[in-house]
Structures are given as C-alpha cells and as structure tokens.
Protein backbone atom coordinates (compact mmCIF):
# COMPACT_ATOMS: atom_id res chain seq x y z
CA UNK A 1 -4.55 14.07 -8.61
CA UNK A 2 -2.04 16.55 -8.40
CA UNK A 3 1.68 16.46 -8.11
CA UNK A 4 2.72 14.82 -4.91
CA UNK A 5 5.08 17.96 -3.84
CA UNK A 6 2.10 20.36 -4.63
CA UNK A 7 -0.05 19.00 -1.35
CA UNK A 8 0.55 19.80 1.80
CA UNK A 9 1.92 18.08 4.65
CA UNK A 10 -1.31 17.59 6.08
CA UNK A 11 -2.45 15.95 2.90
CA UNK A 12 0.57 13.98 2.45
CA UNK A 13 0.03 12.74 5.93
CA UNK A 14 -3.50 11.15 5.32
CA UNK A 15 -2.68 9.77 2.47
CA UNK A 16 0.90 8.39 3.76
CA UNK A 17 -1.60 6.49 6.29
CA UNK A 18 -4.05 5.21 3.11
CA UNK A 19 -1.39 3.84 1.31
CA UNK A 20 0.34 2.13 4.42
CA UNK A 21 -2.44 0.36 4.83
CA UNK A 22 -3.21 -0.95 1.49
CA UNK A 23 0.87 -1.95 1.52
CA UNK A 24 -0.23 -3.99 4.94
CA UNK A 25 -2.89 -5.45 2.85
CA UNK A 26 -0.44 -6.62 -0.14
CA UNK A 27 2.08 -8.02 2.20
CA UNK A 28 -0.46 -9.86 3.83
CA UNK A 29 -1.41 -12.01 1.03
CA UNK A 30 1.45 -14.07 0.61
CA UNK A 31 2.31 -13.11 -2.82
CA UNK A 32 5.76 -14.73 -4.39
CA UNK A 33 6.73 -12.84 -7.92
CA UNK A 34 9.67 -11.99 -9.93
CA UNK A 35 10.80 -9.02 -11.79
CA UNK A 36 14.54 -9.31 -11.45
CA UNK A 37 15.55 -10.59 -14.36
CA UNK A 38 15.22 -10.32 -18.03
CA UNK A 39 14.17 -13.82 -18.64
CA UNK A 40 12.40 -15.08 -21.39
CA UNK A 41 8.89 -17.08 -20.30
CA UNK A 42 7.84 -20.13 -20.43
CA UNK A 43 5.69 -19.46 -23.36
CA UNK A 44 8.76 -17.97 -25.63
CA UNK A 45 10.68 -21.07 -24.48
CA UNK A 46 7.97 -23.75 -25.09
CA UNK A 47 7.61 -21.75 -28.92
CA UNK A 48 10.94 -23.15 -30.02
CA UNK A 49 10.25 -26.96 -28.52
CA UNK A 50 10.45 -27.96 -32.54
CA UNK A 51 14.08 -27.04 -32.48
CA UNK A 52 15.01 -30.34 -30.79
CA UNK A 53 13.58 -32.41 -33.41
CA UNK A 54 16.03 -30.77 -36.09
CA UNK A 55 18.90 -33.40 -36.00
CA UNK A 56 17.67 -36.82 -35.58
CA UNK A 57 19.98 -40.39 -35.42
CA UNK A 58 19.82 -40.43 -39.17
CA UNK A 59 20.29 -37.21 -39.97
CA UNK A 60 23.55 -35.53 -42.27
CA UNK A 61 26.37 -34.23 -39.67
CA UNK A 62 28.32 -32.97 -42.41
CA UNK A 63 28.67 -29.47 -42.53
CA UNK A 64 28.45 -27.68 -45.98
CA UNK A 65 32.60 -27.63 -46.27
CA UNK A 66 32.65 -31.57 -45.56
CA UNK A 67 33.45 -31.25 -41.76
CA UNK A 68 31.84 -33.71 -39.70
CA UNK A 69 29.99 -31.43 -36.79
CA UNK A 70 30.70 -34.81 -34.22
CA UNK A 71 34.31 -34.77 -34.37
CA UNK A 72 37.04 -32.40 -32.99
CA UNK A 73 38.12 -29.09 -35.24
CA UNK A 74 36.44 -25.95 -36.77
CA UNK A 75 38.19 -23.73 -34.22
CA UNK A 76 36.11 -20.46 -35.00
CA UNK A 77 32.79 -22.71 -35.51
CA UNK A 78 31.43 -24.22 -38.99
CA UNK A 79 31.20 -22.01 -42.02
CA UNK A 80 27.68 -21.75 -42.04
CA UNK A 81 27.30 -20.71 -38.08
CA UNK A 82 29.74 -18.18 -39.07
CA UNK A 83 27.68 -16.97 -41.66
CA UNK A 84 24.32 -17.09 -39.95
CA UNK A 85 25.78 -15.23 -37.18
CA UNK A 86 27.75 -12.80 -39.20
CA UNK A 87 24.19 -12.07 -40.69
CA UNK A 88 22.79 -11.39 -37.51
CA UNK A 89 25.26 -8.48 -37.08
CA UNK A 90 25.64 -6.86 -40.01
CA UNK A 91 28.82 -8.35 -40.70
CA UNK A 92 31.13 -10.87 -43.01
CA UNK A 93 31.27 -14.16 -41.85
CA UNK A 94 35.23 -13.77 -42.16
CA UNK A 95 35.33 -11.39 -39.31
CA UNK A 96 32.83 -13.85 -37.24
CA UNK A 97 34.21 -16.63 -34.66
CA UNK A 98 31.47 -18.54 -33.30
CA UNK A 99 31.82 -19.79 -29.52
CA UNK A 100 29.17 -21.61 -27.59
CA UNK A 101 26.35 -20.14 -25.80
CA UNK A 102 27.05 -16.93 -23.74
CA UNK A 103 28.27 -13.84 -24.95
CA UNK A 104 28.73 -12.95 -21.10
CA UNK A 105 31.25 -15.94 -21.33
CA UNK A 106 32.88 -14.22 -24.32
CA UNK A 107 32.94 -11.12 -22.87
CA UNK A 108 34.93 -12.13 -19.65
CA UNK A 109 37.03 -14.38 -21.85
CA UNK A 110 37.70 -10.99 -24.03
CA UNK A 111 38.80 -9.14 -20.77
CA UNK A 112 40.71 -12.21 -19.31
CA UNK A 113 42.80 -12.46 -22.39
CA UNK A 114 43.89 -8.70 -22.29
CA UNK A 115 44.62 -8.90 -18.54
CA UNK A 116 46.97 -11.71 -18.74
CA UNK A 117 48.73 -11.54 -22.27
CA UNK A 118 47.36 -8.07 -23.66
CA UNK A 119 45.99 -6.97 -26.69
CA UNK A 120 47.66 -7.69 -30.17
CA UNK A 121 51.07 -8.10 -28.48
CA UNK A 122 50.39 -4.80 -26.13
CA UNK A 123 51.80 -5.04 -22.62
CA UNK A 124 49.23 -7.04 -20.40
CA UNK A 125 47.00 -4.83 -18.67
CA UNK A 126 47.57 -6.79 -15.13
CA UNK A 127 51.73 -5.39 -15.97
CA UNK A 128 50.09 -1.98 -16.14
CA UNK A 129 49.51 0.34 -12.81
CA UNK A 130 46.74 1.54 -13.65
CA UNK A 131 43.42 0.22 -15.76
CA UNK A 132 40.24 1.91 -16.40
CA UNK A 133 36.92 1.56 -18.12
CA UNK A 134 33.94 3.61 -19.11
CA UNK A 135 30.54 2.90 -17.92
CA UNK A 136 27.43 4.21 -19.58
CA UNK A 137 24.95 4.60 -16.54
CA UNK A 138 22.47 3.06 -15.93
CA UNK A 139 23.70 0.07 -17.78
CA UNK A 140 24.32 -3.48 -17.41
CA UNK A 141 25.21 -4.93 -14.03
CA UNK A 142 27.25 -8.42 -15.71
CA UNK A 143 29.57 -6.04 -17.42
CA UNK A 144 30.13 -3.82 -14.34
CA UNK A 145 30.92 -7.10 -12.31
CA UNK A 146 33.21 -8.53 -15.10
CA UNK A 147 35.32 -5.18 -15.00
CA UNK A 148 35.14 -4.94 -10.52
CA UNK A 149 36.27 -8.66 -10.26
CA UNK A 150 39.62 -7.63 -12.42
CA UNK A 151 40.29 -4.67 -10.23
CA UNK A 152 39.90 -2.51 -13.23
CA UNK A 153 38.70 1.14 -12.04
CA UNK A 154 35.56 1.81 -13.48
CA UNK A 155 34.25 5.31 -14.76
CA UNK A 156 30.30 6.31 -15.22
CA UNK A 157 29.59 8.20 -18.27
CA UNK A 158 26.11 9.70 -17.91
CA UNK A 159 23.52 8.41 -20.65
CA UNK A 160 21.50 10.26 -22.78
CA UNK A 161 18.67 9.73 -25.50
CA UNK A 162 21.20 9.22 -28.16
CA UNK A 163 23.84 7.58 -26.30
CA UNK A 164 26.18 7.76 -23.56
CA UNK A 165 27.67 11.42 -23.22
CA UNK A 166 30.41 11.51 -26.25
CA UNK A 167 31.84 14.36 -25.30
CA UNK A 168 32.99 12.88 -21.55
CA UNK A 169 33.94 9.88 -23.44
CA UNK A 170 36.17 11.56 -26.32
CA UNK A 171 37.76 13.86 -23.26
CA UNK A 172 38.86 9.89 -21.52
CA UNK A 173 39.72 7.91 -24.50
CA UNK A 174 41.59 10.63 -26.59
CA UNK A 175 43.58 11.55 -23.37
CA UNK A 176 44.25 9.31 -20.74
CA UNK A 177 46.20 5.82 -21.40
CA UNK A 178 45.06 4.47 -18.87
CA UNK A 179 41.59 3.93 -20.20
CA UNK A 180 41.63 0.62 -21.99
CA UNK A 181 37.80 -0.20 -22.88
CA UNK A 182 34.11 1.33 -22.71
CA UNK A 183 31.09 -1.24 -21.84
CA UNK A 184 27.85 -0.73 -24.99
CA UNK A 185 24.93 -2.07 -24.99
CA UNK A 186 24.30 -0.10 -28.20
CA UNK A 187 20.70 -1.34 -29.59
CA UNK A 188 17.45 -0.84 -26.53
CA UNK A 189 20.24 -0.28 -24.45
CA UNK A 190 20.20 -2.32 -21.13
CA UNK A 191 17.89 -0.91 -19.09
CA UNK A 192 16.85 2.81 -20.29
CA UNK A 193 16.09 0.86 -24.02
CA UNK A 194 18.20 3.86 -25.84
CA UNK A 195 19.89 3.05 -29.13
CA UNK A 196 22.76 4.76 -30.19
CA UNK A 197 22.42 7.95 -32.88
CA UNK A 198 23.95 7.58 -35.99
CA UNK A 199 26.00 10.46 -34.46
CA UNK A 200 27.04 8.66 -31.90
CA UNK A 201 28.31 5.83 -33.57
CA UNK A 202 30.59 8.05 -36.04
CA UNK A 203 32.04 9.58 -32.90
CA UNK A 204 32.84 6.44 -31.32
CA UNK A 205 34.02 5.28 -34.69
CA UNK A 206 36.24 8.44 -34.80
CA UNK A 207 38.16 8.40 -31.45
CA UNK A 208 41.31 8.82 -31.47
CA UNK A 209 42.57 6.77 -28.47
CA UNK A 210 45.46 7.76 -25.99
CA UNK A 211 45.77 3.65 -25.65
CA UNK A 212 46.88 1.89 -28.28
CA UNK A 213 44.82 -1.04 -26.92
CA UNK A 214 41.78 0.61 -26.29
CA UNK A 215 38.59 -1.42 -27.53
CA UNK A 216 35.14 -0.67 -27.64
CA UNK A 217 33.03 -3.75 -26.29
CA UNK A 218 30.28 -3.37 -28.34
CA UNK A 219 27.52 -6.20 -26.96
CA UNK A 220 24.67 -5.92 -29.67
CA UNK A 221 22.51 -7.93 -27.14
CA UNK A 222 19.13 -6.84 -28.51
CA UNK A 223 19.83 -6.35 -32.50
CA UNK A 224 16.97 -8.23 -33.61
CA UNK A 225 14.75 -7.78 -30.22
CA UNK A 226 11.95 -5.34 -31.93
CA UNK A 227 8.73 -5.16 -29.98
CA UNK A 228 6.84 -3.71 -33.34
CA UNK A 229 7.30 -4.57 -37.14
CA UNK A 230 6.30 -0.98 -37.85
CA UNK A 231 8.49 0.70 -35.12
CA UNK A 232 12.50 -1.02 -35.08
CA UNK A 233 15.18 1.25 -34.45
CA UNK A 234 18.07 1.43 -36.80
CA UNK A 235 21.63 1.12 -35.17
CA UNK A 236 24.65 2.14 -37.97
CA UNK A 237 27.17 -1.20 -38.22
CA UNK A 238 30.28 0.26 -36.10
CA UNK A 239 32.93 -2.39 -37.83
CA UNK A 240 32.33 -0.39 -40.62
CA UNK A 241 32.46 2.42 -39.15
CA UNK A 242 35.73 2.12 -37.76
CA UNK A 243 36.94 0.89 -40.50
CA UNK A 244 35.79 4.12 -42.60
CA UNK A 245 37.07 6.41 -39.71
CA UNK A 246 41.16 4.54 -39.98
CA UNK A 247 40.29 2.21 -36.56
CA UNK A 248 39.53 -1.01 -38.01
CA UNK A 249 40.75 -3.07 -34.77
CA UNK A 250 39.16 -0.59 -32.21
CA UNK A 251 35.54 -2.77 -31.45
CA UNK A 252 34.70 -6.23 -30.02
CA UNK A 253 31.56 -6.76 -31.25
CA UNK A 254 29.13 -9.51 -29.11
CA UNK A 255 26.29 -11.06 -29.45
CA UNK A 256 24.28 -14.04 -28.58
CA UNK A 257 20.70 -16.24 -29.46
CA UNK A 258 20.68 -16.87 -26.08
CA UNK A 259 16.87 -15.05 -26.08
CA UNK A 260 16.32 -16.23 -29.23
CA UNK A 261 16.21 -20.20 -28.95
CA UNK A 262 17.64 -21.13 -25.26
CA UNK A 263 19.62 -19.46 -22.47
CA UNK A 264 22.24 -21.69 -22.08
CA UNK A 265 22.23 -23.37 -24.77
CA UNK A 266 22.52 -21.57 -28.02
CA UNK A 267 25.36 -19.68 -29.46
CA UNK A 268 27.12 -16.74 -29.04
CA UNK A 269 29.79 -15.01 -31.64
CA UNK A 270 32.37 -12.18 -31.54
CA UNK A 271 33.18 -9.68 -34.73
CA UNK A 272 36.02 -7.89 -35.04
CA UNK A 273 38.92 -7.25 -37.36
CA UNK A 274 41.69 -9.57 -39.29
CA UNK A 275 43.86 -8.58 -36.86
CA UNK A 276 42.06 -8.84 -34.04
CA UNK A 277 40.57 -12.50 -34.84
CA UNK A 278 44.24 -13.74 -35.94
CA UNK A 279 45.71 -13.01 -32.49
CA UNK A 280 41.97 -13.88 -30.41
CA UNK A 281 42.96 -17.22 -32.55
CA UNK A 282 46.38 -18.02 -31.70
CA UNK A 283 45.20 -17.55 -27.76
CA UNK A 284 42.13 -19.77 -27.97
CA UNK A 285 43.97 -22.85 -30.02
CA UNK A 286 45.29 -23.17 -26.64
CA UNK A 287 42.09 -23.45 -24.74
CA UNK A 288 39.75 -25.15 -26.44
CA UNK A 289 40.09 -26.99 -29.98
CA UNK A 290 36.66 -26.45 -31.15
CA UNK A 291 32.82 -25.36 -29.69
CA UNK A 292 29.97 -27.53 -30.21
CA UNK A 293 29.19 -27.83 -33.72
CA UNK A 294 26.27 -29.59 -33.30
CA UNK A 295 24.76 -27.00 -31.53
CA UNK A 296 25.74 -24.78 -34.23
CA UNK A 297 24.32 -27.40 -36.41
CA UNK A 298 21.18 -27.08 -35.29
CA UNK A 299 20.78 -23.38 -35.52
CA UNK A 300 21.71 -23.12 -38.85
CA UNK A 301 19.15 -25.66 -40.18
CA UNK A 302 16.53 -24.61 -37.99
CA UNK A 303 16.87 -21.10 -38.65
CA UNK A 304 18.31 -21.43 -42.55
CA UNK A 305 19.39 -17.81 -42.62
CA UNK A 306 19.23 -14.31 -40.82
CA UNK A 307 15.53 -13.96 -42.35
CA UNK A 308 14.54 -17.33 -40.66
CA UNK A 309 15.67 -15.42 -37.79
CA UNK A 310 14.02 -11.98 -38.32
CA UNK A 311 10.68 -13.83 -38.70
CA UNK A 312 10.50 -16.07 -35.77
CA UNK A 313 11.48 -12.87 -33.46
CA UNK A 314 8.42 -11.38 -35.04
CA UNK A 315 6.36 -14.43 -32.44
CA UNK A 316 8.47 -13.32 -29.61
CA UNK A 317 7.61 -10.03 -29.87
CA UNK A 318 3.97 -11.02 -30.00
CA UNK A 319 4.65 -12.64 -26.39
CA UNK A 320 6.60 -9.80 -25.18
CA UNK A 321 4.81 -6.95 -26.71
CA UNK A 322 1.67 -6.88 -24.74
CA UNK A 323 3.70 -7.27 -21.51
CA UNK A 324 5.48 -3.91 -21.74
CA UNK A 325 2.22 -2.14 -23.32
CA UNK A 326 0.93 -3.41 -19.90
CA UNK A 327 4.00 -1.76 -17.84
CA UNK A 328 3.50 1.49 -19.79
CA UNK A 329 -0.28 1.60 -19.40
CA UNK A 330 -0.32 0.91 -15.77
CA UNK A 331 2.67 3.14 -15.24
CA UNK A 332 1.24 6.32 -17.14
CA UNK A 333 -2.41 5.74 -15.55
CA UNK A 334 -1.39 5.58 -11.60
CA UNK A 335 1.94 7.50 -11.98
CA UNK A 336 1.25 10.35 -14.52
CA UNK A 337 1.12 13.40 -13.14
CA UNK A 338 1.86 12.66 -9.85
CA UNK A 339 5.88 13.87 -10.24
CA UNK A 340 7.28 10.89 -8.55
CA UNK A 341 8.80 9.29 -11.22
CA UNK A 342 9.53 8.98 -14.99
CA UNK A 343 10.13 6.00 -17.12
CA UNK A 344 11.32 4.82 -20.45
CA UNK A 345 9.13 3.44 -23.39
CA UNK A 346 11.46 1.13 -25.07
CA UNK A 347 10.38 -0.15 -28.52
CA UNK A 348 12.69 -3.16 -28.54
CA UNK A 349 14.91 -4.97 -25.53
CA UNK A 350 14.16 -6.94 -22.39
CA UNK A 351 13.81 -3.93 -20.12
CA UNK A 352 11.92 -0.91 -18.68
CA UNK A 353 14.53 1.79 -16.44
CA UNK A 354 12.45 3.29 -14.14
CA UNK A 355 13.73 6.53 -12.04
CA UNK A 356 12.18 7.32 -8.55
CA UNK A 357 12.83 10.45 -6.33
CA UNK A 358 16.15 10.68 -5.33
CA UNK A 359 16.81 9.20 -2.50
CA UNK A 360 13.76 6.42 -2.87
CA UNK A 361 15.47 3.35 -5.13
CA UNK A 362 16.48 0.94 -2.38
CA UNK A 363 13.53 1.66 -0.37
CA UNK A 364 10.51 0.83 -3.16
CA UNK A 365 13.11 -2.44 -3.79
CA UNK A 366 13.25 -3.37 -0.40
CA UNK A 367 8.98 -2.51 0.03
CA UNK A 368 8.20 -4.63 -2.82
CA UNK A 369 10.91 -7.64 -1.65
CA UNK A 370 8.63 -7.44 1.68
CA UNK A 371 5.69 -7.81 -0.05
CA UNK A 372 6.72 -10.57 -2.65
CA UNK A 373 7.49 -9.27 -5.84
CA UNK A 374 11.62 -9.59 -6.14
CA UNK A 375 13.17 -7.04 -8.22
CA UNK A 376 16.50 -6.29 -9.64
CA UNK A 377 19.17 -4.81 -7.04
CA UNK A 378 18.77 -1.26 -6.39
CA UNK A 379 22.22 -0.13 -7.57
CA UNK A 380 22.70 -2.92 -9.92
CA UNK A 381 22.90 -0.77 -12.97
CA UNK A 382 25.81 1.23 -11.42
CA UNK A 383 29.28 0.32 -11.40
CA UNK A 384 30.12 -1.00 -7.58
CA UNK A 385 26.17 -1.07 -6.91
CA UNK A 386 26.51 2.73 -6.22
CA UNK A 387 23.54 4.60 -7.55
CA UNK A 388 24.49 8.16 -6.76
CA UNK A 389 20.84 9.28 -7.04
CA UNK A 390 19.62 6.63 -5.56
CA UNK A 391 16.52 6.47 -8.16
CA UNK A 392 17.33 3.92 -10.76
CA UNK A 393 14.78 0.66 -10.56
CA UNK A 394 15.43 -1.53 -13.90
CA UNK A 395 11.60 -3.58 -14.49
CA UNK A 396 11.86 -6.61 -16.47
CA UNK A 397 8.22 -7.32 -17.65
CA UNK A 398 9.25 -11.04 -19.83
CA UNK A 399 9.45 -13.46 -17.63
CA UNK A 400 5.93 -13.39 -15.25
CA UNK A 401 2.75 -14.74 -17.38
CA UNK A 402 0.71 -11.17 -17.81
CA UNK A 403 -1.76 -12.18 -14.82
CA UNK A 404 1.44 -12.29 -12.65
CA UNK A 405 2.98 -9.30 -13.84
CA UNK A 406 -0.50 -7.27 -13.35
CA UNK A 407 -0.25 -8.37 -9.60
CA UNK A 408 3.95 -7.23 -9.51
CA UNK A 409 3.41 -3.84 -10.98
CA UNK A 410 -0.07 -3.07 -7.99
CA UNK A 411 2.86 -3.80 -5.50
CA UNK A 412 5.91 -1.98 -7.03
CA UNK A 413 3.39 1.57 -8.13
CA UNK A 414 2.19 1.05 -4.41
CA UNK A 415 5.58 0.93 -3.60
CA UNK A 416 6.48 4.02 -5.27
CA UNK A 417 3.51 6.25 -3.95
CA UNK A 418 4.75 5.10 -0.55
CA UNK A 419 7.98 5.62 -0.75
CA UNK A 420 7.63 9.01 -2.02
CA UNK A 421 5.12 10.47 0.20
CA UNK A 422 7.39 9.54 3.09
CA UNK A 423 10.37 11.34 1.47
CA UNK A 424 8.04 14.05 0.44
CA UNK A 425 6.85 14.60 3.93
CA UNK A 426 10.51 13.82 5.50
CA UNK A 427 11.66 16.95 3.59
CA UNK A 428 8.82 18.72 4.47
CA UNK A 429 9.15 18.26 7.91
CA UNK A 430 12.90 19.07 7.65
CA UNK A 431 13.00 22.57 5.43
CA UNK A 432 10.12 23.90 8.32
C-alpha cells in the first residue's frame, strides 16, 4: 500500500471507516495487556530462582576482609561487592560505593545531597536562584520527575544517533552557571536505544563547565543488556575520560542489577572520583551506617565475577531477544511504507521509541488504553510530560509472554493506522 498522505481523501475516508470498525472489534473483546513498563517477565525472574539457595543457615558470612556481612559496618559495601560492581562498569573498585538496590534511589539521593548541602563544599543549590538541568529527549521519565519535584528548571537537548546534541550542550555547560547537571542514559539509551559515540563521550569528557559543581549523571542502566553476542555496542569508560581530559570529579556514574537478578532487591553502586566519594562519604555516615551486606553477599557468590555476569545476561537476552525481533517484524510488515511512523531497532536495552505523526501520540495511547493494552504516558519521555511534537510512544516488549505481546502490538499498529488517517484526513479537509 502506498503512503498514507499519497491517497486521497476519498480513499482515506473508506478506509478511516475499515479500520474503525476493526478498532470496535478489538475493544470489544475485553482484552487487559501491558506495555508500560520495562519490566522483566516472569520467565527472566523465575531463571534466577537458584539465587536464593546461595547462603544457607550454615553457610560462611565472612566476607573475604574478615567482616561479618550480619553485623553493622562496611559503609561503602564489602570489598568484594565493590569489586564485582566496579567490574560491571569499567571501573576500580576504589572509586565504587555499593548501596542497596535502586540506582533511582541513588540518583535522587545524589540530587538531594547537592540541594541541601552542595557539592564538594559548593554553595547548596536550594541557596542558589536559579538551577537548571539538561535533558536529552526523548529520555527517561524517573530522571525528569527527580529533577521537576526539586523545582530545578529543566532544559531538552534534542537526541541524535550518536548522542544528545553536543554542541547545544557545550553552548549550556561552558556558559551558563546556572546549569548544574545533564541526565545520560549513555548505553541503548532509554527509549530511542542510542549509545553514545566515542565522540561524544570525549566531548562530554572535555567540557569546560561555567559551574564549578556541574556533574554529569551518567546512569549506565543497560551496560551489560546486549540482545546479540555478535552485535553489543561499545560505550568508551567516561571516568577515564574525564580524568584524561583534567575533569576527574565531573561524572556520577550509576548503575544497578536490578534487571539482572531482582527489581527490588539487588544492588545498585555509584563511581566517581576520590574526591567525590570522600565527601558522598562524610554525608552518608550520617544516614545510614551500612547497606545490606548480605544481599551483597549473595551476588558476589552467585555471580563470582563480572564474567559470571556477562554469561548469565547471555539467557536473558535469549528471553528478550525474540520479543523485540517480534516488535520489529510486525512493525516493518504493517507500518513500512505507509509514512506514518518510524521506529528504532535497538540492539541492547529494555525499550523500542516509537514516533507517530505529529500531533497523534496521546491519541494512539489513549485508543489502545480503550481497547486494553496500557502503554507508557504519552509525554512521559519529556521533561514536564510535554512532548512538543506530540509523536513520541516508548514500547516496552519484556514484560508480556510473546502470545500477549502479539495481541498488544494488533491493537497499538491498529491504533496508529487510525489515528493517522484521521489526522491525515483532518488536514485534508482543513488546507481545501
């Protein structure tokens, strides 16, 4: 079939009326599925059911340094968590502190701490007039929400396939004070699946920031999410990066194995410089006076080492892989050609960004809510929930069993043909 502007309005008109009635037809069958979230599914979660058996009554809680993992202490986690996690990111376990299970947690800690008593001795950003932070678009809703409920001012920076657009974020951070952090999700990027250029990184490694306290929150969600052994992206290690460039303290690195063994209960870590870590350390003996080292435990002896973890991702992606083949087939066969809307192929993540016609976003979201299938937000990848186009849908394929997720994506291509014939024929109607 051809494009969907190419027919006329007649055309458009019959098939409006084919496709409203086949939409009738799927809201009439009752149907109850979920695409809003990038959960792992019940068959990546019942993979790791092994993992509970790994400390048992009799079992060693000594850690390797002699600490017993039951008591109180070990405020940046056990030397081997450290390790294992410093691993997972490319980094030394001396620039690792290991927290407990969310890196979301972390995060909001991260921007907590630098409201209330600054960065490194800097003045507290709630002392300062005015606060802003850059926003690679579409991106991550969490860290939009973490930066609104602070009443920081939040800036979109447009993304592109290697990145978000360095020169915007060079003109902010080199120039304006005011700009005290930029949200990355630099690996499959959160939801367009981008990873950052080597390019990029060096430029982000070589700002030259206006604030003194300006940090890069780096959130290396997906580092070890590959769909493919034979396809992985390679992301260049940005602590070392900055380091090279003369900015050793200018990243907060994240991440998590929170899809890796359990949401909720597995653990998260921060990397960042001897500086950085020395003052994050003299705030948090305050708060806490140690995670849950028998969580970290756990990991370390299920897991051994970073290898450990690299191979049992390698079943994940097994689960996972066939699901987003599935989005991309189905996606390329119905909506190919049709010029309605384009679509990333990720290689690695949680997530598919889909873009409609301008204009069409909240109205497929709201079709396919009517007919069952609950997606993310329309919006949601925006900073305030403002889409300016109107046209950014993010898909996340992991959590429905593939049956399930066969039936969501009838509704939500349905959804878009519909949609867009009715905007198709609105401006039709309206340029005549």
């Amino acid at each position: 079939m051809k494009p969907y502007s190419e027919l006329t309005k007649s055309e458009l008109t019959e098939l409006e009326q084919k496709l409203f009635l086949q939409y009738e037809d799927m809201k009439a069958r009752g149907l109850k599925l979920n695409m809003a979230r990038g959960l792992p599914s019940a068959e990546q979660l019942d993979m790791e059911a092994d993992f509970f058996g790994i400390l048992y009554p009799d079992s060693s809680f000594i850690s390797e340094e002699g600490k017993d993992c039951r008591n109180y202490g070990e405020l940046t986690g056990i030397h081997e968590a450290r390790r294992l996690m410093g691993e997972m990111m490319e980094i030394s376990d001396d620039n690792v502190i290991v927290f407990g299970n969310s890196s979301l947690n972390v995060m909001y800690d991260t921007v907590s701490r630098s409201m209330i008593l600054g960065v490194c001795g800097s003045t507290p950003w709630c002392k300062l007039d005015r606060v802003k932070f850059l926003c690679p678009v579409p991106g991550y809703d969490r860290h939009f929400a973490i930066t609104e409920q602070f009443g920081i001012e939040m800036i979109n920076i447009p993304m592109t396939d290697e990145g978000p657009d360095m020169d915007l974020v060079e003109k902010y951070v080199n120039s304006d004070p005011a700009v005290k952090g930029i949200w990355c999700v630099p690996k499959y990027s959160n939801p367009g699946g981008v990873t950052y250029s080597d390019e990029t990184v060096r430029r982000f490694a070589a700002l030259k920031p206006a604030a003194e306290d300006f940090r890069i929150f780096w959130d290396n969600a997906y580092c070890i999410h590959h769909l493919y052994e034979d396809k992985q992206d390679k992301l260049i290690e940005i602590l070392g990066a900055c380091a090279e460039a003369g900015n050793p303290d200018m990243v907060y690195k994240f991440c998590s194995t929170s899809k890796v063994t359990f949401p909720g209960s597995g653990l998260a870590a921060l990397g960042t410089s001897k500086r950085n870590l020395d003052y994050i350390k003299s705030v948090i003996t305050i708060q806490t006076i140690g995670p849950d080292k028998l969580n970290q435990l756990r990991h370390v002896r299920y897991f051994k080492n970073a290898e450990g973890m690299r191979e049992h991702m390698k079943k994940h992606a097994a689960i996972l892989r066939p699901k987003f083949e599935l989005v991309q087939r189905r996606l390329g066969e119905e909506l190919g050609g049709l010029g309605i809307g384009t679509w990333s192929n990720p290689v690695g993540g949680y997530f598919v960004s889909f873009n409609t016609l301008d204009g069409c976003a909240k109205t497929v979201v709201g079709m396919c809510k009517d007919a069952g299938v609950t997606m993310t937000g329309a919006g949601a990848t925006y900073p305030y929930k403002k889409d300016p186009a109107d046209s950014n849908i993010r898909i996340a394929p992991t959590f429905p069993p593939i049956a399930e997720l066969d039936k969501a994506l009838d509704v939500f291509i349905l959804c878009v043909k519909l949609a867009s014939v009715q905007k198709i024929i609105e401006e039709k109607t309206h340029n005549e």
